[in-house]
C-alpha atoms as a PDB file:
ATOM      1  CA  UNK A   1     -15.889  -9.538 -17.199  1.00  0.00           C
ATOM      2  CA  UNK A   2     -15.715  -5.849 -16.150  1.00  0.00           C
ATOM      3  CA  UNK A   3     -13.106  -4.890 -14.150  1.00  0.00           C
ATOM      4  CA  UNK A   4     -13.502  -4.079 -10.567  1.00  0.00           C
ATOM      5  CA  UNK A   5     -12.751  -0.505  -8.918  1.00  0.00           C
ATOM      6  CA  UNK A   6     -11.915  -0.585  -5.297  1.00  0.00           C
ATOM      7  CA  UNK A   7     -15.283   1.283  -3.945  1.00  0.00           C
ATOM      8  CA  UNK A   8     -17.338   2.856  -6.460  1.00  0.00           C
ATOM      9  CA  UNK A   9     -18.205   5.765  -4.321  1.00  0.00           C
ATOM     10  CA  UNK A  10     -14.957   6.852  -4.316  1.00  0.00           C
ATOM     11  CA  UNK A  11     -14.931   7.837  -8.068  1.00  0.00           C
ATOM     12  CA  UNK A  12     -15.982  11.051  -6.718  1.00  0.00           C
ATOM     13  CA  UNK A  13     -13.850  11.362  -3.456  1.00  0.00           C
ATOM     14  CA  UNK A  14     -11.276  14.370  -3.051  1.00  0.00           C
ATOM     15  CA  UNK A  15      -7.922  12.524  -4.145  1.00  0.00           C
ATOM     16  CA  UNK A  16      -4.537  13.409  -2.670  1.00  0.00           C
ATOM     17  CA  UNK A  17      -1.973  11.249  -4.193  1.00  0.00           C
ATOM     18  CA  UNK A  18       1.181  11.777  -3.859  1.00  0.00           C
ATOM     19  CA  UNK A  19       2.898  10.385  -6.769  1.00  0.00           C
ATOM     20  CA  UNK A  20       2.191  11.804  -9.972  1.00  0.00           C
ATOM     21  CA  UNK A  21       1.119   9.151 -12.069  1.00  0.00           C
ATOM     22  CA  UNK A  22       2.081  10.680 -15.469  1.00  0.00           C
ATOM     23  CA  UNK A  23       5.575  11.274 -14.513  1.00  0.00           C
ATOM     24  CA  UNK A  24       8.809   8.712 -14.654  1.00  0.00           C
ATOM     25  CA  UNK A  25      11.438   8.938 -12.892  1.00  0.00           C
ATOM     26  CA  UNK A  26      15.456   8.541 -13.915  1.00  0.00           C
ATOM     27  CA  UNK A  27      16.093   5.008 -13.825  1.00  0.00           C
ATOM     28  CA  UNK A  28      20.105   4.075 -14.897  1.00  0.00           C
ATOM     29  CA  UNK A  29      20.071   0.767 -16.118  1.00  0.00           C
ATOM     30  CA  UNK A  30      22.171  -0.865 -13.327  1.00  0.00           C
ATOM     31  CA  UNK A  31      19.322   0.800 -10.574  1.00  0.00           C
ATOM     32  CA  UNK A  32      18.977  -1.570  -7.639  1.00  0.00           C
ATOM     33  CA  UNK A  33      16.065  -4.163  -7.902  1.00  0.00           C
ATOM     34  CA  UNK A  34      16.001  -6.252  -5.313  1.00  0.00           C
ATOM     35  CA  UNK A  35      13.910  -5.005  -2.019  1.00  0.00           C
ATOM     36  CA  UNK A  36      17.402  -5.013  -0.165  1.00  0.00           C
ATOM     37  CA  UNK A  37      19.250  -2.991  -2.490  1.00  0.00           C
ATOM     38  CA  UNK A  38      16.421  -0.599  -2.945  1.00  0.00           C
ATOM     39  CA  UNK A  39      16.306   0.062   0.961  1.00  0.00           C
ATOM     40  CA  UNK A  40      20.206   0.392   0.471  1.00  0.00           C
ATOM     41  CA  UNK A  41      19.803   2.776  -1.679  1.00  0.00           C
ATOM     42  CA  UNK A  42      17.137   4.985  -0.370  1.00  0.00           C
ATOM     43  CA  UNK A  43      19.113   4.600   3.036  1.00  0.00           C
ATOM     44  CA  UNK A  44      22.258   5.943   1.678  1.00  0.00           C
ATOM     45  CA  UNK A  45      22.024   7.654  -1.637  1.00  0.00           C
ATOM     46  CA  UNK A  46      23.188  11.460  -1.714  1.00  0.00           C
ATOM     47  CA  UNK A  47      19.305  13.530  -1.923  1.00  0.00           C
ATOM     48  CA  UNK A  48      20.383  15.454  -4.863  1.00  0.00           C
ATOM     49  CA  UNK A  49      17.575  17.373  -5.577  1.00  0.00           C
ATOM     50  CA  UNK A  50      13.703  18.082  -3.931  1.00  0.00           C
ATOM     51  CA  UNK A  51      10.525  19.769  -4.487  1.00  0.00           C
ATOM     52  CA  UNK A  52       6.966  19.549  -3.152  1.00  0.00           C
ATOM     53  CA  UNK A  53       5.271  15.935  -3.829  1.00  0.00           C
ATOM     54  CA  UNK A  54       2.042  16.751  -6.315  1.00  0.00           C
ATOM     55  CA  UNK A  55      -1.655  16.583  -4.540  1.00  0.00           C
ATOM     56  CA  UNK A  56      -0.086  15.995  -1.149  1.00  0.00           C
ATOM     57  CA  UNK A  57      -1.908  18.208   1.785  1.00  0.00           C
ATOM     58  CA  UNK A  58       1.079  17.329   4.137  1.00  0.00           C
ATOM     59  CA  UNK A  59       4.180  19.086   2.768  1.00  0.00           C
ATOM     60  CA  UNK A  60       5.608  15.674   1.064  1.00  0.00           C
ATOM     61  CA  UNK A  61       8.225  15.792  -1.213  1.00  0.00           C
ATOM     62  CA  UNK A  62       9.670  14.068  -3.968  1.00  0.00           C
ATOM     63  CA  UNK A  63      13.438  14.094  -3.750  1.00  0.00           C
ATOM     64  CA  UNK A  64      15.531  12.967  -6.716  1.00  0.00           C
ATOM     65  CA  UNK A  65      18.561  10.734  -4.865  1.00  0.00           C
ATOM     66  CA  UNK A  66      21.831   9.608  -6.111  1.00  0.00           C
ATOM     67  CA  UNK A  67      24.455   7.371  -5.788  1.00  0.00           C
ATOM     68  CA  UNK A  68      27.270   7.211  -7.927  1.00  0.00           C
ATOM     69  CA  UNK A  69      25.802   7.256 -12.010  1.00  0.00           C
ATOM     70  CA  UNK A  70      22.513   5.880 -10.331  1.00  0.00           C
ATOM     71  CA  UNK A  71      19.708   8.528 -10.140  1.00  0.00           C
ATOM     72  CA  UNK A  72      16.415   7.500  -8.662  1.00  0.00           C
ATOM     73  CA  UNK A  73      13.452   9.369  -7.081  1.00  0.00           C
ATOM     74  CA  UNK A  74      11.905   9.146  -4.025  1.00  0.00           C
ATOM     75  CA  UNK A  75       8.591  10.334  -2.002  1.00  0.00           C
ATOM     76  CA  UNK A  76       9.575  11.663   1.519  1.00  0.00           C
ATOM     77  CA  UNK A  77       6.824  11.694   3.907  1.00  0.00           C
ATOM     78  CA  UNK A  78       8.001  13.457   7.324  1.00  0.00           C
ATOM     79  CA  UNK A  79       4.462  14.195   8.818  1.00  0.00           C
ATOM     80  CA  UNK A  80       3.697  12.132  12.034  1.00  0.00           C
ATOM     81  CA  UNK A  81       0.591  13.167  13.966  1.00  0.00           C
ATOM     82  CA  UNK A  82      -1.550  11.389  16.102  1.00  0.00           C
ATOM     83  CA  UNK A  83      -4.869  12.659  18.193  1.00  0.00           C
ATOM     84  CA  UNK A  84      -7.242  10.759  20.357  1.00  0.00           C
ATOM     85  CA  UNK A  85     -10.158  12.354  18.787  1.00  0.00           C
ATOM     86  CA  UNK A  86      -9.713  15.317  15.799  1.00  0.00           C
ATOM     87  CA  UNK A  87     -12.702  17.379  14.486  1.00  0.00           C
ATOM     88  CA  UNK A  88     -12.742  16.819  10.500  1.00  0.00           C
ATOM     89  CA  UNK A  89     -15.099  17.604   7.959  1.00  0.00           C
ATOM     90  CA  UNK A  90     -16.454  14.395   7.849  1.00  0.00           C
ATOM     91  CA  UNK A  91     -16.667  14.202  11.450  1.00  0.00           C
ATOM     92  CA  UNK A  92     -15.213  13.248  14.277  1.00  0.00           C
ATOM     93  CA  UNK A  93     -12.501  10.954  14.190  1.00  0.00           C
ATOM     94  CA  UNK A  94     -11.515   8.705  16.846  1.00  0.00           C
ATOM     95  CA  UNK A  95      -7.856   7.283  16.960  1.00  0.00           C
ATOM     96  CA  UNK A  96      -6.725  10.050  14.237  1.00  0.00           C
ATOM     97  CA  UNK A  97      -3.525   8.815  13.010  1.00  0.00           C
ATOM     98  CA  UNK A  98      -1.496  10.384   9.911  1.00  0.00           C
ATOM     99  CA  UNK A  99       2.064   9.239  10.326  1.00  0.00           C
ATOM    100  CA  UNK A 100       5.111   8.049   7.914  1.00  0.00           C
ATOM    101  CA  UNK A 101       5.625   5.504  10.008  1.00  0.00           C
ATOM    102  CA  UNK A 102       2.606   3.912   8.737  1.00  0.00           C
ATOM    103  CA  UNK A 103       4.049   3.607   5.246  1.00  0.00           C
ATOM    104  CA  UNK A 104       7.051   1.748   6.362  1.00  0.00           C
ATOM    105  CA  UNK A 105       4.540  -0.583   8.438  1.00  0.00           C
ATOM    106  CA  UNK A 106       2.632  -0.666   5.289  1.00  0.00           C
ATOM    107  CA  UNK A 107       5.929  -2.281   3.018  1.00  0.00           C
ATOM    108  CA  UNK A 108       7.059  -4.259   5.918  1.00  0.00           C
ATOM    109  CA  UNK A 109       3.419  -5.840   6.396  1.00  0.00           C
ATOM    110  CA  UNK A 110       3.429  -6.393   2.375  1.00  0.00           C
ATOM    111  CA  UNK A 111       6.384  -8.079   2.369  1.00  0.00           C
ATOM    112  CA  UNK A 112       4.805 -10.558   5.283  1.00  0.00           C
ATOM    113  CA  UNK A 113       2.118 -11.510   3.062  1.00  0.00           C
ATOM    114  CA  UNK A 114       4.098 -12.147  -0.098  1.00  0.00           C
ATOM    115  CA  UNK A 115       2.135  -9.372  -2.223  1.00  0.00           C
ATOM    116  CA  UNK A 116       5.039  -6.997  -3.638  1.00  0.00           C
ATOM    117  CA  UNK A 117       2.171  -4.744  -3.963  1.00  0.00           C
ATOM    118  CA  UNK A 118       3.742  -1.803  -2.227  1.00  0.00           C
ATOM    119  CA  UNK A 119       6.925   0.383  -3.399  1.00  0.00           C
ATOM    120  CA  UNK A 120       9.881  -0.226  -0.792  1.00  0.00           C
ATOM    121  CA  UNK A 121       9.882   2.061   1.827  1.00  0.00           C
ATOM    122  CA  UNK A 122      12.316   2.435   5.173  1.00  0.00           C
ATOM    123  CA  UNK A 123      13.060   5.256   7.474  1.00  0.00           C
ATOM    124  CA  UNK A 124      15.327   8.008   6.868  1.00  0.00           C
ATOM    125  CA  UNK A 125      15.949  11.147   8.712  1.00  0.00           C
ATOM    126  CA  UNK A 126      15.808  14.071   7.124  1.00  0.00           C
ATOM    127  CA  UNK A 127      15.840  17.844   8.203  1.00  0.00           C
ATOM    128  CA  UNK A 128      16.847  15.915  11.632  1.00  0.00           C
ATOM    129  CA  UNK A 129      14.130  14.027  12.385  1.00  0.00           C
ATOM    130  CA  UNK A 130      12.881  10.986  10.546  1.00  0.00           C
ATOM    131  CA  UNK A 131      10.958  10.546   7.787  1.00  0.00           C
ATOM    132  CA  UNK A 132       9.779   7.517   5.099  1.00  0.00           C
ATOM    133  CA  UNK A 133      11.612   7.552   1.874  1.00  0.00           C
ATOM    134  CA  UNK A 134       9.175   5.483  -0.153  1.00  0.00           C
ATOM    135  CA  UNK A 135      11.048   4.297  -3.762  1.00  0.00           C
ATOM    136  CA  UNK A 136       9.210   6.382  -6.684  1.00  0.00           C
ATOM    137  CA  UNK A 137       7.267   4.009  -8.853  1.00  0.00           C
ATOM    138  CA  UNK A 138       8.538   2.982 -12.260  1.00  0.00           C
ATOM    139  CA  UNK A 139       6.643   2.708 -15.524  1.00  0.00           C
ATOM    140  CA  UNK A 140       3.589   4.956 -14.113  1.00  0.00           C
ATOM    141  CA  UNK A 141       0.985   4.314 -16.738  1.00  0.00           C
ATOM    142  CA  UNK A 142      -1.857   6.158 -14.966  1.00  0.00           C
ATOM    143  CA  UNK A 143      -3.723   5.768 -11.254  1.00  0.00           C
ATOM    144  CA  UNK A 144      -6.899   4.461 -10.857  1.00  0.00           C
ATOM    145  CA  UNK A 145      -9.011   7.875 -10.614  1.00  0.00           C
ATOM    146  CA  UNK A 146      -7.556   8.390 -14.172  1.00  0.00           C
ATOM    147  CA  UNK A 147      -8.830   4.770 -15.513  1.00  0.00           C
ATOM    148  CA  UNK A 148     -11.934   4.828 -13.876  1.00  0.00           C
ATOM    149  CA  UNK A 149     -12.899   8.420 -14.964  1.00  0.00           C
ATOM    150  CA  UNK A 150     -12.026   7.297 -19.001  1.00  0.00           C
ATOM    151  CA  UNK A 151     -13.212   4.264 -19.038  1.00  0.00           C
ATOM    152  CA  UNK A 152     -10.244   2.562 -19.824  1.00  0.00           C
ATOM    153  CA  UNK A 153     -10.045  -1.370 -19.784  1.00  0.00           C
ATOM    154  CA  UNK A 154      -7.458  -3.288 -18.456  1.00  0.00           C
ATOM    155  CA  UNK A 155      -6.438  -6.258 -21.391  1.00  0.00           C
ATOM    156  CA  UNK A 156      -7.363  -8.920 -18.768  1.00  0.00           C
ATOM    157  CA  UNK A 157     -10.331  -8.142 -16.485  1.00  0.00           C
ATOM    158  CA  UNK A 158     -10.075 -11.848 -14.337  1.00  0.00           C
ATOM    159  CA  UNK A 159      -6.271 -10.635 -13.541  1.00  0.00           C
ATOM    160  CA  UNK A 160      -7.512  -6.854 -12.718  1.00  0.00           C
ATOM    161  CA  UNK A 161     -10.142  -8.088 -10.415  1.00  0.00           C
ATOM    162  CA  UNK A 162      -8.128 -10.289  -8.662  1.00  0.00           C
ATOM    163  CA  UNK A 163      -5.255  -7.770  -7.811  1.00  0.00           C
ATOM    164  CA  UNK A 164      -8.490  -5.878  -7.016  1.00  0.00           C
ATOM    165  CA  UNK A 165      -9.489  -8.165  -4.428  1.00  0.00           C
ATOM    166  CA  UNK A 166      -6.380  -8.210  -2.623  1.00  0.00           C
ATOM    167  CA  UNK A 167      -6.789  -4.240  -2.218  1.00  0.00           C
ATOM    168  CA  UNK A 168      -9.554  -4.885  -0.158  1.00  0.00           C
ATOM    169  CA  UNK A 169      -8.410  -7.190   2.145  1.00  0.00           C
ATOM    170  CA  UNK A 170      -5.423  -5.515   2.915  1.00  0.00           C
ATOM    171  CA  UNK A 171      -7.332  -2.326   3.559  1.00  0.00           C
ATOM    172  CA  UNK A 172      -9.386  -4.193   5.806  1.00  0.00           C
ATOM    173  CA  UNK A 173      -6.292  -5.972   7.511  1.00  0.00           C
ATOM    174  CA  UNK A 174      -5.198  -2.264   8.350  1.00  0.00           C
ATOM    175  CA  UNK A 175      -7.904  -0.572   8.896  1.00  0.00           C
ATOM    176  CA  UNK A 176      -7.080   1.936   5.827  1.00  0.00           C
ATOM    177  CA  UNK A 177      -9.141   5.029   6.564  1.00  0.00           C
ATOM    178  CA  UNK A 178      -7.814   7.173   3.811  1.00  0.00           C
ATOM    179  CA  UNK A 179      -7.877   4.822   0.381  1.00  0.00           C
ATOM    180  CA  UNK A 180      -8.685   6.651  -2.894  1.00  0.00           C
ATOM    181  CA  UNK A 181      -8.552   6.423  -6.277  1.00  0.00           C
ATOM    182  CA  UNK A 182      -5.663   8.124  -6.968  1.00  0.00           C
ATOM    183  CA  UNK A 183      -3.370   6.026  -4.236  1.00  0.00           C
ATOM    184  CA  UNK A 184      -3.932   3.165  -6.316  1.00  0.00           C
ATOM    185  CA  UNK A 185      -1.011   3.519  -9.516  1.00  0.00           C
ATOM    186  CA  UNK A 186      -1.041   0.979 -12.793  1.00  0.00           C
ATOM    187  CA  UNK A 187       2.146   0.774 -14.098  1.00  0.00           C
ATOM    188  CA  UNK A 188       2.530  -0.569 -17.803  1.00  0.00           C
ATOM    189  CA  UNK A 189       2.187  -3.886 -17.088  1.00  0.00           C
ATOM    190  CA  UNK A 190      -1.237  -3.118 -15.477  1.00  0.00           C
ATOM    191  CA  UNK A 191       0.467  -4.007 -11.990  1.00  0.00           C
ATOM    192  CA  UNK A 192      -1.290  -2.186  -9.027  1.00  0.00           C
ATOM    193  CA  UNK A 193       0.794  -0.600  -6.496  1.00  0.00           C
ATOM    194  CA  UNK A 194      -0.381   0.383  -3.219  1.00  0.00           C
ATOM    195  CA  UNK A 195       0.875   4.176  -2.055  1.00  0.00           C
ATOM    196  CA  UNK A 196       0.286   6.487   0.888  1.00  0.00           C
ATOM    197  CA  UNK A 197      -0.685   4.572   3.692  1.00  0.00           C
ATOM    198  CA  UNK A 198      -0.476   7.278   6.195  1.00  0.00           C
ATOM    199  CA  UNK A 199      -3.781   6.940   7.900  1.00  0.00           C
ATOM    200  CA  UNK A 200      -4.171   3.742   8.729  1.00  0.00           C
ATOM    201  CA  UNK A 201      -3.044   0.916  11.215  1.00  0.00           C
ATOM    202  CA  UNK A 202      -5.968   2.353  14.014  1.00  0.00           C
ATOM    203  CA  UNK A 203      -6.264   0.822  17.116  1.00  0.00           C
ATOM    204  CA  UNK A 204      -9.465  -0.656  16.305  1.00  0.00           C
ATOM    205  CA  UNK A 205      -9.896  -4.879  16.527  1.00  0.00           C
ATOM    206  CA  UNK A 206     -13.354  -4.625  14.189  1.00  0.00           C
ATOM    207  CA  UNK A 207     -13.432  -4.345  10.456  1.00  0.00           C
ATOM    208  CA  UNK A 208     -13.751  -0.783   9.115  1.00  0.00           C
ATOM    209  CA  UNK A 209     -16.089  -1.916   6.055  1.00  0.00           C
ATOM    210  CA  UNK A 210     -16.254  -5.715   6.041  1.00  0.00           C
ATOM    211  CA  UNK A 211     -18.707  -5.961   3.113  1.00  0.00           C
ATOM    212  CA  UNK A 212     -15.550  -4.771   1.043  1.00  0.00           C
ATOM    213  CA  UNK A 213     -13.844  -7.962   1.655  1.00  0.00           C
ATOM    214  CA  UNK A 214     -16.215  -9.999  -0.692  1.00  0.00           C
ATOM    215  CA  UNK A 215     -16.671 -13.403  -1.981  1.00  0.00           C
ATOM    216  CA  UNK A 216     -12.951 -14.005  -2.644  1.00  0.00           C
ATOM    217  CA  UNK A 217      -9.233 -14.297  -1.146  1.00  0.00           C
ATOM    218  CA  UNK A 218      -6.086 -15.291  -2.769  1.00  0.00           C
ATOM    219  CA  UNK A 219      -5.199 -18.752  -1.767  1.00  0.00           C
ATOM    220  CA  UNK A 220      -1.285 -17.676  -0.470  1.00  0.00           C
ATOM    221  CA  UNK A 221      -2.541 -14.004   1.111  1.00  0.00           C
ATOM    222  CA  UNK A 222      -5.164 -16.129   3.498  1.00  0.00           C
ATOM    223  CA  UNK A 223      -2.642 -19.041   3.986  1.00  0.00           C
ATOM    224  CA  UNK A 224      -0.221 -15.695   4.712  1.00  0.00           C
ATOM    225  CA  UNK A 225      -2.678 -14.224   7.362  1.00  0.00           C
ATOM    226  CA  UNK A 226      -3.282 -17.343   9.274  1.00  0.00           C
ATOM    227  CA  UNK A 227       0.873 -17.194   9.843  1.00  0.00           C
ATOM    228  CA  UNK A 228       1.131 -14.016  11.097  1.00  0.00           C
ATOM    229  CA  UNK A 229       1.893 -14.276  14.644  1.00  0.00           C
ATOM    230  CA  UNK A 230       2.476 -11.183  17.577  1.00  0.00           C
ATOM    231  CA  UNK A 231       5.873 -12.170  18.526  1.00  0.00           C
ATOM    232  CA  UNK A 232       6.731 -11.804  15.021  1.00  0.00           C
ATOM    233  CA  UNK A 233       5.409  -8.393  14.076  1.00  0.00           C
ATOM    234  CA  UNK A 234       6.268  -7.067  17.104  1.00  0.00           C
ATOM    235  CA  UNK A 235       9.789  -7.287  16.014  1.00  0.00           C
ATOM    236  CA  UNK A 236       9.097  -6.245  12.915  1.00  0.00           C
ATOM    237  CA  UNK A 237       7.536  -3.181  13.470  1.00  0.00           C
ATOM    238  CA  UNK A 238       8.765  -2.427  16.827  1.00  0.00           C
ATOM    239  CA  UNK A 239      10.394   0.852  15.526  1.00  0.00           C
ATOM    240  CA  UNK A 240       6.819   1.821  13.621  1.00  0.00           C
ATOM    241  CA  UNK A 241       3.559   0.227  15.539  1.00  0.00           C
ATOM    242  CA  UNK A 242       2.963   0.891  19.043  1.00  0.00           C
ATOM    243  CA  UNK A 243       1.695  -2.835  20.736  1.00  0.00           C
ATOM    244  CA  UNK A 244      -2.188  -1.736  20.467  1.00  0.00           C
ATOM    245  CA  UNK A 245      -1.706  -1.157  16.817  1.00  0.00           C
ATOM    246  CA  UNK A 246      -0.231  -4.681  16.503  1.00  0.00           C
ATOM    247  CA  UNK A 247      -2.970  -5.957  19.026  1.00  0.00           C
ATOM    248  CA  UNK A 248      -5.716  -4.210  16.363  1.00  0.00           C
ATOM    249  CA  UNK A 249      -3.934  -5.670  13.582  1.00  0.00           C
ATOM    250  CA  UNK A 250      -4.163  -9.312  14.865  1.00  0.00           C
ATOM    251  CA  UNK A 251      -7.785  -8.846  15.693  1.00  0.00           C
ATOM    252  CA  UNK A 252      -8.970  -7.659  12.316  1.00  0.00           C
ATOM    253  CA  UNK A 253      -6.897 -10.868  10.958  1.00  0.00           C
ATOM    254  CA  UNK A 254      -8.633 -13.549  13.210  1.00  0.00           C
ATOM    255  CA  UNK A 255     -12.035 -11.415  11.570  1.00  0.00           C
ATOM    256  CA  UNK A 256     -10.541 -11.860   7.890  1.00  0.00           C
ATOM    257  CA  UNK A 257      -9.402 -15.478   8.147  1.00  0.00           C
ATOM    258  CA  UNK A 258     -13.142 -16.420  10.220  1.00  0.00           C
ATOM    259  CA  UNK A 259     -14.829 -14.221   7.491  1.00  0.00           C
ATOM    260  CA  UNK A 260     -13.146 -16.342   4.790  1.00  0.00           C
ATOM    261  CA  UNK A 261     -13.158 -19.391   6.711  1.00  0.00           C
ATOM    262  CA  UNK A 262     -17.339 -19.087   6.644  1.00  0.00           C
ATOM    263  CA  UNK A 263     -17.481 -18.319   2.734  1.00  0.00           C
ATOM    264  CA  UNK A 264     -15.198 -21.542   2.123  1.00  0.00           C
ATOM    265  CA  UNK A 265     -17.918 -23.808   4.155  1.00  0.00           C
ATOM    266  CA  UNK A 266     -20.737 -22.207   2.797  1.00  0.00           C
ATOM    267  CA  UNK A 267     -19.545 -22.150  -0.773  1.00  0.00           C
ATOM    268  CA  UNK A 268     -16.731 -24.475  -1.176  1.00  0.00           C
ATOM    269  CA  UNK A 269     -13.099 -23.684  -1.186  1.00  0.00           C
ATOM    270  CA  UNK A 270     -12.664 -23.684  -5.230  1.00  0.00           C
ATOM    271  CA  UNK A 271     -15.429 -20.786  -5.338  1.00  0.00           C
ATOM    272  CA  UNK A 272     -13.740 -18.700  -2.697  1.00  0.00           C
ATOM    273  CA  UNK A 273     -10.258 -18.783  -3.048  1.00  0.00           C
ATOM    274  CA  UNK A 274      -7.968 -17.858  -6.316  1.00  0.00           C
ATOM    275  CA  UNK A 275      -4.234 -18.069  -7.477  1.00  0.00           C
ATOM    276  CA  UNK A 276      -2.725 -14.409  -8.335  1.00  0.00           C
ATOM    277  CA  UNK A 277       0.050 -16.096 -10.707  1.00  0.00           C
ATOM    278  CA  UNK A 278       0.154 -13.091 -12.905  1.00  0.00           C
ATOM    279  CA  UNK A 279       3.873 -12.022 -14.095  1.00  0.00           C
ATOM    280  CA  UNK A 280       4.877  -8.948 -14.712  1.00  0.00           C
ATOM    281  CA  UNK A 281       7.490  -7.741 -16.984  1.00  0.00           C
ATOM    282  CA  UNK A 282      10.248  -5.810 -16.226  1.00  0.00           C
ATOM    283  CA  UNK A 283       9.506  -5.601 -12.619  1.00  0.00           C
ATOM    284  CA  UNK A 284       9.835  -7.882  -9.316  1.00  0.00           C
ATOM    285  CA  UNK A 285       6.667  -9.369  -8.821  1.00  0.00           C
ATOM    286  CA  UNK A 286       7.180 -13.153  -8.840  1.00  0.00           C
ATOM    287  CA  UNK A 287       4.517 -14.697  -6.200  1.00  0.00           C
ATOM    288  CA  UNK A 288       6.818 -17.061  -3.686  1.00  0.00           C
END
């Protein structure tokens, strides 16, 4: 089976990413693993050293933090802009969002579903005014512009496809404007991680591109989706998502879970929905 890219157009999409793919950071052994201890530590850790995040077009940065012997990097996104309409090359965009408070929504929303697909991320201030510290991704092997481009196989296709398909959904769930190739990092155990969600969570209660969501869900994401509820993520993300992005995120679910709900009826449940059970060494990635 050959493994799956996200949208094949975008092989030849400007890419932006800002984590540099080839590059680990410091990691002590006794680094903070848990999501709790990671926020800890991106909350409080001294910001030791910074420079200019690679590929970024919004003056990110990647900040080198630390806490005691622990050294850890980190990417700072500071950048919060919103327009009702803004002129771009591609046209004219409606709801124009580009805000670090969409990659803490982002983490918090991952965390919902059970995917761990998305680096912990909270909100800092920095400068004096705040800013998303997102927790630099270890074991970089490449990003997905880079494995696409060589042709370069992942050593199980089924498992690729499937982390694949839970890409799309949750680009879909948050109306992800702004995915590309090189936002999408494999670490060495051929994990995917999620970055730079900046330009997404729009207002909008459609789909952006509902032929991306396919033939197949994971079993525990849809079960996941069905559960969210408004009184819930209003309190989650009262500090990052204004109540018409939570009202457009609830809308695109009841589309996702009807979507999926038709495929299961006209197909059967066992062709439509899968179990991600993959485990990853030497990170957290267990499924709950």
């Amino acid at each position: 089976m050959r493994e799956l890219i996200l949208v094949a157009v975008l092989a030849a999409a400007p890419v932006a990413s800002p984590q540099e793919p080839a590059a680990a950071s410091p990691t002590a052994p006794s680094a903070p693993t848990s999501d709790a201890d990671r926020e800890a530590y991106l909350l409080k850790a001294e910001i030791a050293k910074r420079k200019p995040a690679p590929g970024g077009i919004t003056n990110s940065e990647r900040a080198t933090l630390r806490q005691g012997a622990i050294e850890h990097d980190a990417h700072i996104q500071a950048h919060d802009e919103y327009k009702a309409t803004m002129s771009l090359s591609s046209g004219t965009e409606l709801d124009f969002r580009d805000s670090f408070r969409n990659n803490v929504a982002a983490y918090r929303l991952d965390r919902m579903l059970g995917l761990r697909m998305i680096p912990v991320t909270v909100v800092r201030n920095v400068d004096q005014k705040p800013a998303s510290f997102t927790w630099w991704v270890d074991r970089v092997k490449m990003d997905e512009k880079k494995r696409f481009q060589q042709n370069i196989s992942s050593p199980d296709a089924t498992a690729w496809n499937h982390q694949i398909f839970v890409v799309r959904v949750f680009d879909q769930l948050i109306y992800n404007v702004d995915r590309n190739l090189g936002n999408l990092l494999i670490d060495e155990d051929w994990r995917i991680w999620m970055i730079d969600h900046t330009r997404a969570f729009k207002v909008f209660k459609d789909l952006k591109t509902p032929k991306n969501l396919g033939d197949h869900c994971e079993r525990k994401l849809l079960a996941a989706l069905r559960g969210l509820d408004a009184n819930t993520l209003k309190a989650v993300m009262k500090d990052v998502l204004s109540p018409p992005q939570i009202d457009g995120l609830l809308a695109r679910r009841d589309r996702i879970v009807a979507y999926y709900d038709e495929k299961i009826a006209a197909l059967g449940e066992d062709k439509v929905l899968y179990d991600l059970e993959t485990t990853f060494t030497g990170t957290v990635a267990t499924r709950p």
